[in-house]
PDB file of N, CA and C in Angstrom:
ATOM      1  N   UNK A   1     101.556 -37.397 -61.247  1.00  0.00           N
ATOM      2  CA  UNK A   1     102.019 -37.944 -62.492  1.00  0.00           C
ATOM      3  C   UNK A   1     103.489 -37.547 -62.676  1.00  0.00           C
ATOM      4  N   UNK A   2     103.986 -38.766 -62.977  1.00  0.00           N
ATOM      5  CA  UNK A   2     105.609 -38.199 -63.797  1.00  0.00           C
ATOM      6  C   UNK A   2     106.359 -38.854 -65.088  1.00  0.00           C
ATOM      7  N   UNK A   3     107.093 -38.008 -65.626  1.00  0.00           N
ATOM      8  CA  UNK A   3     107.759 -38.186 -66.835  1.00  0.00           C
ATOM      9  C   UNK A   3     108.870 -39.787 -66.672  1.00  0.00           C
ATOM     10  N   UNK A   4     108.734 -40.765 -66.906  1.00  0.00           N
ATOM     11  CA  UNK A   4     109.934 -41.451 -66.934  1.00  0.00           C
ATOM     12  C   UNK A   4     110.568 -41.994 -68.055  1.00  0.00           C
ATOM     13  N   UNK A   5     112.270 -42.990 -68.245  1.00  0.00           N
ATOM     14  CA  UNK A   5     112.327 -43.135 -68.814  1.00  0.00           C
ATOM     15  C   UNK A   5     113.066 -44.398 -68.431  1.00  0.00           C
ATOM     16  N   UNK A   6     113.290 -44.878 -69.501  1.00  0.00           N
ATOM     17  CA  UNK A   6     113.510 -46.772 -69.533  1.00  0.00           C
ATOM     18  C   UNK A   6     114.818 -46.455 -70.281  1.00  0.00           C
ATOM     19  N   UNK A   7     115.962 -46.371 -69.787  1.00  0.00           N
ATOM     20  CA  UNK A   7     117.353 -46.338 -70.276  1.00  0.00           C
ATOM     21  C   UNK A   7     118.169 -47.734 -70.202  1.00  0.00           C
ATOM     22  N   UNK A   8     118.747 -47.631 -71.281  1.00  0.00           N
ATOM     23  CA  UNK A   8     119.656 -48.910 -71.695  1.00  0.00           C
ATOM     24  C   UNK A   8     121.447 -48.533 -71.383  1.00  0.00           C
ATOM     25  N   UNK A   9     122.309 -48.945 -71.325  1.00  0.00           N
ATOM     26  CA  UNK A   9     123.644 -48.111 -71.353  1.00  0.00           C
ATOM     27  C   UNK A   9     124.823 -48.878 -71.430  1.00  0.00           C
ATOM     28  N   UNK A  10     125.788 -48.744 -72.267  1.00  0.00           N
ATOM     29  CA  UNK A  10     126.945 -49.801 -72.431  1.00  0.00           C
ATOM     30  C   UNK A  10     128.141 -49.149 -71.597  1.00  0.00           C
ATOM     31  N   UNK A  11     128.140 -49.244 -70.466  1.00  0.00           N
ATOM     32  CA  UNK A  11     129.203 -48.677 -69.723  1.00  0.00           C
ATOM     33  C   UNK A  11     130.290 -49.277 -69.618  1.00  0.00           C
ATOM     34  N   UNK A  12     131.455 -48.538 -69.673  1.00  0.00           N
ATOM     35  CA  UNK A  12     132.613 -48.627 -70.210  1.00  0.00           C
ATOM     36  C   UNK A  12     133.607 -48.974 -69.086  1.00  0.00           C
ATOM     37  N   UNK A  13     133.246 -47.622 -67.990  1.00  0.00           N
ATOM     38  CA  UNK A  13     134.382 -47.685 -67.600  1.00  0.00           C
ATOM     39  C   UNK A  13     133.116 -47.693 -65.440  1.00  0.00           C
ATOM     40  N   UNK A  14     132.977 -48.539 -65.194  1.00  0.00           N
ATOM     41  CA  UNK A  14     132.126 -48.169 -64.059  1.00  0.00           C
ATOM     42  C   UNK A  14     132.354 -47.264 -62.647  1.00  0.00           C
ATOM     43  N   UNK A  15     133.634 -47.150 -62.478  1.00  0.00           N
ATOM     44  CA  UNK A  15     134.291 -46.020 -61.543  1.00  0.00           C
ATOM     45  C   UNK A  15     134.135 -44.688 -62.216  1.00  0.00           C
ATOM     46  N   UNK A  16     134.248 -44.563 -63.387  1.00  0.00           N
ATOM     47  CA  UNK A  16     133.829 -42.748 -63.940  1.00  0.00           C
ATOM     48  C   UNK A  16     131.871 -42.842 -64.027  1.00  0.00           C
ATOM     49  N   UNK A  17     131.577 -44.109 -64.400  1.00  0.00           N
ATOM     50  CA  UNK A  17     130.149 -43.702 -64.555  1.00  0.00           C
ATOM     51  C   UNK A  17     129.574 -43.422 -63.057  1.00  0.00           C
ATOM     52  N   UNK A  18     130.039 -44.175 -61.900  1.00  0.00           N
ATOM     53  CA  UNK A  18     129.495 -43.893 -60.526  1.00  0.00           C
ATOM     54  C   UNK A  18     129.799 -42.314 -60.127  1.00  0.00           C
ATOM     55  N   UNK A  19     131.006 -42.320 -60.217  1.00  0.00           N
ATOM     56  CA  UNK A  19     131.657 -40.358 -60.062  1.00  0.00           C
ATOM     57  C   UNK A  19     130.511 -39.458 -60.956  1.00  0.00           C
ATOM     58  N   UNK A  20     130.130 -39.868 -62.155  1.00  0.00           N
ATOM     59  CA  UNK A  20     129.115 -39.172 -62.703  1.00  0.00           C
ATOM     60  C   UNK A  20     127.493 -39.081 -62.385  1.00  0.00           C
ATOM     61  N   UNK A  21     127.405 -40.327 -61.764  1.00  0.00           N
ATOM     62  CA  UNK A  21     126.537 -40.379 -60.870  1.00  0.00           C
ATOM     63  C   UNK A  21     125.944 -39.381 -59.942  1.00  0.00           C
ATOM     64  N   UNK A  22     127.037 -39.276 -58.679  1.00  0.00           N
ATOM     65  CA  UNK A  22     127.331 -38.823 -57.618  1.00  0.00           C
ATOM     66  C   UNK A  22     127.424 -36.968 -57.721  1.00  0.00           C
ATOM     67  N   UNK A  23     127.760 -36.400 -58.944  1.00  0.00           N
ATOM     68  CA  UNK A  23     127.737 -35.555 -59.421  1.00  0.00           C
ATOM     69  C   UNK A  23     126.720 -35.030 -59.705  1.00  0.00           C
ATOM     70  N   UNK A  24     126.013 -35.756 -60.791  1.00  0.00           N
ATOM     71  CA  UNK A  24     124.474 -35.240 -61.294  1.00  0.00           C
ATOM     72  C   UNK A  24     123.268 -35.488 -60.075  1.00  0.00           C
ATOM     73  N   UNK A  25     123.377 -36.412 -59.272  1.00  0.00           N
ATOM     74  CA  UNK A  25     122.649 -36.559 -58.742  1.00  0.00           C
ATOM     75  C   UNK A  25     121.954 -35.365 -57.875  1.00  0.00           C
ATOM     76  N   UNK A  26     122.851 -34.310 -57.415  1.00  0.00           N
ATOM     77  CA  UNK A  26     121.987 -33.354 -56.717  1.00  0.00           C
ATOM     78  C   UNK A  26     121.420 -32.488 -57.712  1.00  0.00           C
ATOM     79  N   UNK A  27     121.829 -32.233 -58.864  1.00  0.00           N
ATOM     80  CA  UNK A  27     121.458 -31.276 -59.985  1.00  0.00           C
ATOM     81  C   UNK A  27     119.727 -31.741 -60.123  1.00  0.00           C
ATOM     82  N   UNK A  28     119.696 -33.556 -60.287  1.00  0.00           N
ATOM     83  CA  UNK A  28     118.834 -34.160 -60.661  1.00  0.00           C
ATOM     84  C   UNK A  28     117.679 -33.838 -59.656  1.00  0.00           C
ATOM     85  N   UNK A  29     118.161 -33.935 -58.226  1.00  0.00           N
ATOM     86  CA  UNK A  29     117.240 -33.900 -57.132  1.00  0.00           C
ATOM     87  C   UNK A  29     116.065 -32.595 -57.226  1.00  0.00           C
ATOM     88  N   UNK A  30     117.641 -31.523 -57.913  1.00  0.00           N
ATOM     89  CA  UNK A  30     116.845 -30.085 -57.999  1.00  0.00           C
ATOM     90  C   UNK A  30     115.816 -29.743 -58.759  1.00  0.00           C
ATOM     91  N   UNK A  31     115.687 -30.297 -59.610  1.00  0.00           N
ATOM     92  CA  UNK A  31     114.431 -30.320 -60.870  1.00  0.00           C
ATOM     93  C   UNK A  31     113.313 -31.166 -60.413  1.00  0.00           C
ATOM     94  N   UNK A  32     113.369 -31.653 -59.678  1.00  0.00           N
ATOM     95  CA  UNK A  32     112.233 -33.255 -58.711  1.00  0.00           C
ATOM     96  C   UNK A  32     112.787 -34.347 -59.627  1.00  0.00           C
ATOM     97  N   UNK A  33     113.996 -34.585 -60.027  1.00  0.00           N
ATOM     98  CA  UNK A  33     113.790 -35.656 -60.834  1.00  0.00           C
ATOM     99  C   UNK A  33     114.501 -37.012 -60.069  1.00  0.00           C
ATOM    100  N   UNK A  34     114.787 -38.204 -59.889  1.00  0.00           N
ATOM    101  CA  UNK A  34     114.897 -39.398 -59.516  1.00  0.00           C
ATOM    102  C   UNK A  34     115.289 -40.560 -60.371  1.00  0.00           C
ATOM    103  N   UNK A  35     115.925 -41.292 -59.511  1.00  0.00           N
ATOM    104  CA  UNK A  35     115.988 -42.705 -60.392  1.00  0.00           C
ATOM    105  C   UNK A  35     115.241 -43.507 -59.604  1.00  0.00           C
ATOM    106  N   UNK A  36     114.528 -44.509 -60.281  1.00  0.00           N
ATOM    107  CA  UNK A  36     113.497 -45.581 -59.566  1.00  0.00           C
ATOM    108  C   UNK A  36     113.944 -47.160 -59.540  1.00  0.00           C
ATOM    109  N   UNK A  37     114.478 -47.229 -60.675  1.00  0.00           N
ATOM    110  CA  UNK A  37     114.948 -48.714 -60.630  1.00  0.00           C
ATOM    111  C   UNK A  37     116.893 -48.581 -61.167  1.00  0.00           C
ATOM    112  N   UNK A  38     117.677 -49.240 -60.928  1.00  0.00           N
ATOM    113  CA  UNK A  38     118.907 -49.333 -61.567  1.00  0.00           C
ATOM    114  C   UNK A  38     119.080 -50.552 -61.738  1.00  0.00           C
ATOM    115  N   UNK A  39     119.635 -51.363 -62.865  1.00  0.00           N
ATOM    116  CA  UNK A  39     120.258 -52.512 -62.940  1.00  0.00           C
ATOM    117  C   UNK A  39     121.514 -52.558 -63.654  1.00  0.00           C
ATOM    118  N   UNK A  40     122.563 -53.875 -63.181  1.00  0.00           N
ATOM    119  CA  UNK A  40     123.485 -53.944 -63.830  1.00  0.00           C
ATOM    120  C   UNK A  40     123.164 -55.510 -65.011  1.00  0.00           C
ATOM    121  N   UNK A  41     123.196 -55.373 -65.817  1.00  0.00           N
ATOM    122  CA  UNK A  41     122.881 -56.400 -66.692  1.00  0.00           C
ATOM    123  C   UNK A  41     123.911 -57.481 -67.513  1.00  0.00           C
ATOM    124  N   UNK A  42     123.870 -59.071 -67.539  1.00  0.00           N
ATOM    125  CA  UNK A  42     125.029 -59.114 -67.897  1.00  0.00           C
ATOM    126  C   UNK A  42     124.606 -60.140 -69.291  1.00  0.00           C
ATOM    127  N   UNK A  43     123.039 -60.227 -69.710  1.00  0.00           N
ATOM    128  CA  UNK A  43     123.083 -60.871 -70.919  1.00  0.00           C
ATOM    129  C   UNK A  43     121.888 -60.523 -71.590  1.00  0.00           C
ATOM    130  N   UNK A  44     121.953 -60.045 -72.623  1.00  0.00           N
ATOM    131  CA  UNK A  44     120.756 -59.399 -73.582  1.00  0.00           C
ATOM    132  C   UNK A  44     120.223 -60.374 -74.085  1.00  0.00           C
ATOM    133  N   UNK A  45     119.031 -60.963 -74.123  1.00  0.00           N
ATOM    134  CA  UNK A  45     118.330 -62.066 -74.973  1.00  0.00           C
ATOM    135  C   UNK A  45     117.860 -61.621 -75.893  1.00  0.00           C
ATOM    136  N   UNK A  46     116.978 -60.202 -76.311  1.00  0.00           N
ATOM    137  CA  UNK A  46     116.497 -59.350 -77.278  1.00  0.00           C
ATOM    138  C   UNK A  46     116.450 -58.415 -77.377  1.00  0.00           C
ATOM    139  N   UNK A  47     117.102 -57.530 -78.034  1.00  0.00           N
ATOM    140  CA  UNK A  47     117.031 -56.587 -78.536  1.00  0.00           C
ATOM    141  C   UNK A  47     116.708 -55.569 -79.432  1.00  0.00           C
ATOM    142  N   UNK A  48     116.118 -53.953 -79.687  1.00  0.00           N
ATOM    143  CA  UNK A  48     116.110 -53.646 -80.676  1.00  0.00           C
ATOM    144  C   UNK A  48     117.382 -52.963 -81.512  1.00  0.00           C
ATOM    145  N   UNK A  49     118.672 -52.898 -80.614  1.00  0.00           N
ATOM    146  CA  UNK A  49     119.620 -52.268 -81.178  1.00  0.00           C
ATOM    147  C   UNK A  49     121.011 -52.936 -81.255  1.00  0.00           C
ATOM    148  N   UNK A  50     121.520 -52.570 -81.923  1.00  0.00           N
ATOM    149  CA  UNK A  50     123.409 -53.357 -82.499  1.00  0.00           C
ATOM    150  C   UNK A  50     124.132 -52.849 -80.949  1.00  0.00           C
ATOM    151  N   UNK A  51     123.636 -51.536 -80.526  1.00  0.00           N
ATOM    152  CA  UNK A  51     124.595 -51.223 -79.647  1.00  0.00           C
ATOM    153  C   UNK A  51     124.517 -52.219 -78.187  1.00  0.00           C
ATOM    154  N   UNK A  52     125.618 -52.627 -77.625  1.00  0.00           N
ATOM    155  CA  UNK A  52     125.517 -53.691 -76.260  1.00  0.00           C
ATOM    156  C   UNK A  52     124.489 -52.425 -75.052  1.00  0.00           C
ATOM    157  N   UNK A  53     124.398 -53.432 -74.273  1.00  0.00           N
ATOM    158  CA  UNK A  53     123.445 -53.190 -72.841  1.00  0.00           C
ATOM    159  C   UNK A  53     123.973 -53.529 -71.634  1.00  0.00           C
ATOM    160  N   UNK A  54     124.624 -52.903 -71.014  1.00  0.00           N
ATOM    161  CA  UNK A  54     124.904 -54.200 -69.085  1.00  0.00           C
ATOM    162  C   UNK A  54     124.568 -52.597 -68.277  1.00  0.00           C
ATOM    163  N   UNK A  55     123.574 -51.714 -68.354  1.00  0.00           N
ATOM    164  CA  UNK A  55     123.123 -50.831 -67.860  1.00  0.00           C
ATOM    165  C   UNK A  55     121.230 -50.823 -68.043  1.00  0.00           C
ATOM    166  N   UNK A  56     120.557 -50.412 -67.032  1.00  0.00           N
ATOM    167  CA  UNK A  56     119.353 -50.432 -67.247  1.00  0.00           C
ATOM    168  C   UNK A  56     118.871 -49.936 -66.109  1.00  0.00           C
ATOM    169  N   UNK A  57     117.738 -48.657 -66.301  1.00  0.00           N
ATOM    170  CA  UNK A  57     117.361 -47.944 -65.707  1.00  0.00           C
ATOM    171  C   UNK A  57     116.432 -47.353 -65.633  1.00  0.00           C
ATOM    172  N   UNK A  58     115.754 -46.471 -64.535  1.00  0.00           N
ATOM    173  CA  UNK A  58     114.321 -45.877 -64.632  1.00  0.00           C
ATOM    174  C   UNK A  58     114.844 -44.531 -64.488  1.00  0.00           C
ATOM    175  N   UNK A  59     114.412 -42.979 -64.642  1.00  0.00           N
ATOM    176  CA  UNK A  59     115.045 -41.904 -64.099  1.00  0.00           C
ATOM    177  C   UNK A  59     113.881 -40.773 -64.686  1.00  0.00           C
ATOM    178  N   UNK A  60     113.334 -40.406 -63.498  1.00  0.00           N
ATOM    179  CA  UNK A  60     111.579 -40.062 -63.958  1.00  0.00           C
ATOM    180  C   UNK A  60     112.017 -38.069 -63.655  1.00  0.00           C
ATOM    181  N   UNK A  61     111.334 -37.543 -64.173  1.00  0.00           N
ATOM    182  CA  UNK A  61     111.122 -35.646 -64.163  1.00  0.00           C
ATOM    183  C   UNK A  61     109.358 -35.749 -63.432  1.00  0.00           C
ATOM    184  N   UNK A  62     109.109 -34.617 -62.991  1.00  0.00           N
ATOM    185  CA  UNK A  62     107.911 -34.032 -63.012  1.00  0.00           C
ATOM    186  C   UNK A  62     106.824 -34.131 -63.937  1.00  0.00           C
ATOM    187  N   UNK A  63     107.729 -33.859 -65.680  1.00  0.00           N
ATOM    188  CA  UNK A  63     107.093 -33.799 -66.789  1.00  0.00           C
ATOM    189  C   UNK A  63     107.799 -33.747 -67.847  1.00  0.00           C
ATOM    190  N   UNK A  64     107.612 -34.198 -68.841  1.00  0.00           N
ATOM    191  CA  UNK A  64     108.256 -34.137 -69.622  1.00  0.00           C
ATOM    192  C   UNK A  64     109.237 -32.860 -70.224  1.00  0.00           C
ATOM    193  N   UNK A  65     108.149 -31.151 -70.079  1.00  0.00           N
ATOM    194  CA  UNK A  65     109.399 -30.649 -70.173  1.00  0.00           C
ATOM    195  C   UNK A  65     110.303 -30.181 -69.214  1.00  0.00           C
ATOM    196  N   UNK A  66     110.834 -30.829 -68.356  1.00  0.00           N
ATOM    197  CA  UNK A  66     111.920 -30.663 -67.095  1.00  0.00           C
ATOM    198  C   UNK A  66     112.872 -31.732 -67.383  1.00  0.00           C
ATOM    199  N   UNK A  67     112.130 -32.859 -67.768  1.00  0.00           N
ATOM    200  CA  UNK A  67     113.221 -33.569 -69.004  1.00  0.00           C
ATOM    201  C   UNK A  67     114.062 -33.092 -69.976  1.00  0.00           C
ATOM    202  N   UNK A  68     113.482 -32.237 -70.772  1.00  0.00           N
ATOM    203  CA  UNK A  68     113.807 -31.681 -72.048  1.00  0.00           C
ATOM    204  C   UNK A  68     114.734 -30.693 -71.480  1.00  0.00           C
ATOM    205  N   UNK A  69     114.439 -29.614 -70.528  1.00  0.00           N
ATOM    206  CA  UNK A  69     115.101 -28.726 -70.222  1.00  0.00           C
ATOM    207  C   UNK A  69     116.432 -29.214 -69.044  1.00  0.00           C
ATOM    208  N   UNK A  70     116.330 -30.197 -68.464  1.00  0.00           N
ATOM    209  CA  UNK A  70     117.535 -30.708 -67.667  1.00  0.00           C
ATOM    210  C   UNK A  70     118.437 -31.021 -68.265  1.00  0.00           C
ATOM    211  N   UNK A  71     118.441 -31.858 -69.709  1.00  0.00           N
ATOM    212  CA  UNK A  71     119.282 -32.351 -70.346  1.00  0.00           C
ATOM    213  C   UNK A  71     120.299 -31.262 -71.146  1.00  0.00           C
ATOM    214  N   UNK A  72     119.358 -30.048 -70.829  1.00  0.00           N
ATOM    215  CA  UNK A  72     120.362 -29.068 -71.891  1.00  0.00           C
ATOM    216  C   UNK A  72     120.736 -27.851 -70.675  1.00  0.00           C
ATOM    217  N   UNK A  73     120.830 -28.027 -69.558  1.00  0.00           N
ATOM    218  CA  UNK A  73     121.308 -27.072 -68.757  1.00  0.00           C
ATOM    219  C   UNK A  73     122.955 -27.160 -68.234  1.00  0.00           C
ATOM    220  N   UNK A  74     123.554 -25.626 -68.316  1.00  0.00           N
ATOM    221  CA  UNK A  74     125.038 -26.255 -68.619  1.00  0.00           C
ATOM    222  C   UNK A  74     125.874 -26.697 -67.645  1.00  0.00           C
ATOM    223  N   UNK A  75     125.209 -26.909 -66.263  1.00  0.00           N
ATOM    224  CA  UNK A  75     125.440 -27.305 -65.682  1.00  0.00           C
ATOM    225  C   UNK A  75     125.586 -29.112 -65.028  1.00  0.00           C
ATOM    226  N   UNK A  76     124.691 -29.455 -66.281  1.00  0.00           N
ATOM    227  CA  UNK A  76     124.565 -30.997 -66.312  1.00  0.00           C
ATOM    228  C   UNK A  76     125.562 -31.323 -67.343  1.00  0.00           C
ATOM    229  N   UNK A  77     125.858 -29.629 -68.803  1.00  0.00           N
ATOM    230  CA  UNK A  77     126.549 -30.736 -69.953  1.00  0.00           C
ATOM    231  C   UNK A  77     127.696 -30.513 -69.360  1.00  0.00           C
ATOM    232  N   UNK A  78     128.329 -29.885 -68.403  1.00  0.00           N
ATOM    233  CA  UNK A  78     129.306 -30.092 -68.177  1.00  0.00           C
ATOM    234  C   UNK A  78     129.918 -31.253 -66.857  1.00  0.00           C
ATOM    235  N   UNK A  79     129.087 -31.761 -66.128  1.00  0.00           N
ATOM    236  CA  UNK A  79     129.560 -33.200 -65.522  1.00  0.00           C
ATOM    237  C   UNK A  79     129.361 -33.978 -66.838  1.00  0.00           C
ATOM    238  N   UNK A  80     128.397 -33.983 -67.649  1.00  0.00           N
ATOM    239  CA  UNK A  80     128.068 -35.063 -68.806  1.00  0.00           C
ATOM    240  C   UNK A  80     129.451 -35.040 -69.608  1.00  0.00           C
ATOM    241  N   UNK A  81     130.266 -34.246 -70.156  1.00  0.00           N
ATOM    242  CA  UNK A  81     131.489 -34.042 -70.391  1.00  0.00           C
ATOM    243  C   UNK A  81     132.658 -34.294 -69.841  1.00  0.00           C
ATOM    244  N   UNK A  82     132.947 -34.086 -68.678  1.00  0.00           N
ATOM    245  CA  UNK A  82     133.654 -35.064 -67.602  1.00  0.00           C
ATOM    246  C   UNK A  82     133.559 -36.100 -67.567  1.00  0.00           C
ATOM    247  N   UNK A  83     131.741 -37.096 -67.046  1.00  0.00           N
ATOM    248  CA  UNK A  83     132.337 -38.108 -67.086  1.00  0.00           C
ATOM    249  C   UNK A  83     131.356 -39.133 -67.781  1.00  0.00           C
ATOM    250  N   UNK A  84     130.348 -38.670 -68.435  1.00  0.00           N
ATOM    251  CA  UNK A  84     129.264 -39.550 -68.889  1.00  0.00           C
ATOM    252  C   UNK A  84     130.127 -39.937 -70.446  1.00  0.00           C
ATOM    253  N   UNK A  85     130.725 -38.800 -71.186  1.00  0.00           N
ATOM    254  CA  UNK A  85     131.275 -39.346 -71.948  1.00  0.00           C
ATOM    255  C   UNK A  85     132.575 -40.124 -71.992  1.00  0.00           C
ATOM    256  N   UNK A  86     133.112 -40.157 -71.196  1.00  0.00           N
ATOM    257  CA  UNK A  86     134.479 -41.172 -71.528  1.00  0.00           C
ATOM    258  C   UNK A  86     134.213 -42.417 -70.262  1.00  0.00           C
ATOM    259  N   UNK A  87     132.870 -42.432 -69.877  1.00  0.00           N
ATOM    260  CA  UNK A  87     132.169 -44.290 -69.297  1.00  0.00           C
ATOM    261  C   UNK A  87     131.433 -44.748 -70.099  1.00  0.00           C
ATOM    262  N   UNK A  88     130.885 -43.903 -70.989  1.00  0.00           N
ATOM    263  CA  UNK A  88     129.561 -44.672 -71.461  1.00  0.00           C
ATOM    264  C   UNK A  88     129.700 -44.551 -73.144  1.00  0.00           C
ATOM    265  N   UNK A  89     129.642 -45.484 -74.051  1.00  0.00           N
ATOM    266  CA  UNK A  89     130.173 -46.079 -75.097  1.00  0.00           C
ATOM    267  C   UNK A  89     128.671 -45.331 -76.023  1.00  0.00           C
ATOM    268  N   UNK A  90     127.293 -46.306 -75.410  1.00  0.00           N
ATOM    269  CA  UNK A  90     126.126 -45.917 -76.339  1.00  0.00           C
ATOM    270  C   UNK A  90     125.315 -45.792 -75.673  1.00  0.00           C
ATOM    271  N   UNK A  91     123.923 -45.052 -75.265  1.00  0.00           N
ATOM    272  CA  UNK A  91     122.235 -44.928 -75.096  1.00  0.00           C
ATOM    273  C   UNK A  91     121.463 -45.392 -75.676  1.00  0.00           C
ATOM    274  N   UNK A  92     120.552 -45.999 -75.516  1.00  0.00           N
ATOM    275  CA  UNK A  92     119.387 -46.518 -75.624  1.00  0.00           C
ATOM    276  C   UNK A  92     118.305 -45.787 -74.784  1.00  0.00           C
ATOM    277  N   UNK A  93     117.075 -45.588 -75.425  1.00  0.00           N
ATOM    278  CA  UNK A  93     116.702 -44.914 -74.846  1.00  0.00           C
ATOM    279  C   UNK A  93     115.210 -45.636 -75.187  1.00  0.00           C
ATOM    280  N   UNK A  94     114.626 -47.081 -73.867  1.00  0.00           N
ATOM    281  CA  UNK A  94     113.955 -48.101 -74.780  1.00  0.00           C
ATOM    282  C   UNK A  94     112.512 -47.543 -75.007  1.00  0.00           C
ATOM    283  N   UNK A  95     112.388 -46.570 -73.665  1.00  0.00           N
ATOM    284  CA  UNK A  95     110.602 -46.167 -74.011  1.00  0.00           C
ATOM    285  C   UNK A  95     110.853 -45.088 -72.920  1.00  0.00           C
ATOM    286  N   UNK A  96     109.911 -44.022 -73.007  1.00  0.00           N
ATOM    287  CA  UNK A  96     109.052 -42.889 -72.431  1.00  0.00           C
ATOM    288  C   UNK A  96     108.106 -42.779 -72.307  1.00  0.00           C
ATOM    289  N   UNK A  97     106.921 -42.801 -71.193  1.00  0.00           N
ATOM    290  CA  UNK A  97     105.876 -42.867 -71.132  1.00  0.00           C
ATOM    291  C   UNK A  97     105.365 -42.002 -69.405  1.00  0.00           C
ATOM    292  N   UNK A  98     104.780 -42.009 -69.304  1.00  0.00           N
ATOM    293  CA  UNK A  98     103.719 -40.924 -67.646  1.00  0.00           C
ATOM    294  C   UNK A  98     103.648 -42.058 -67.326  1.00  0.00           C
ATOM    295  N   UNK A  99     103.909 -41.546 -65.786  1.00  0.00           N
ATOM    296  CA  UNK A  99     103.779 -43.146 -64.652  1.00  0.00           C
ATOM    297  C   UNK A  99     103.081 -41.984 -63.299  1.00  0.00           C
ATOM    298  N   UNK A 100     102.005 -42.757 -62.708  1.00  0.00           N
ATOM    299  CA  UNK A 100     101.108 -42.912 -61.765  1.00  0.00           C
ATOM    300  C   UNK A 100     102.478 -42.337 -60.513  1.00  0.00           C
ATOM    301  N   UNK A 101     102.794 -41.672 -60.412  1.00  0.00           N
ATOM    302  CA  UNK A 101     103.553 -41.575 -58.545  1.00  0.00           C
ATOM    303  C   UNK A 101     102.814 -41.807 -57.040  1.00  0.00           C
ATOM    304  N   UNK A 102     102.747 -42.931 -56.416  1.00  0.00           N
ATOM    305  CA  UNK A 102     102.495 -43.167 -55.259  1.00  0.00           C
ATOM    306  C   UNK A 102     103.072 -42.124 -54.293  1.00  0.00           C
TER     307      UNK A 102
END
């Protein structure tokens, strides 16, 4: 079983969001955590929020709290400070739910 999540993202600037990428990604590896699906999106038909979308994503933990605790380790807020904030405008964050791992 694992924690995932269904992310939305209005990216700004796509050369700092990839560098931020590339960054977190081994941090991410270290906790078991993953991305499963990525998309780049270029037209919203429905929505629940004002904020735009051309980001969309899967990015699953072990469990939920390795979620909770990744997001606040200071080693993530500080790439997230570098470069998640000056690419990425707003979050969405569309659903959380346990998914079956093959």
């Amino acid at each position: 079983m694992a924690y995932e999540l269904l992310v939305g993202l209005d990216v700004t600037n796509d050369e700092i969001y990839h560098d931020y990428r590339l960054a977190m990604r081994p941090l991410l590896a270290q906790v078991g955590g993953y991305f499963g699906y990525d998309f780049k999106v270029s037209e919203t038909l429905i929505s629940r929020t004002h904020d735009n979308i051309n980001r969309v994503f899967t990015i699953g933990f072990p469990n939920k709290e390795v979620k909770e605790a990744f997001f606040t380790l200071p080693e993530y807020l500080e790439i997230k400070s570098e470069f998640f904030t000056r690419s990425v405008k707003s979050t969405t964050i569309i659903a959380e739910y346990n998914k079956q791992v093959e």
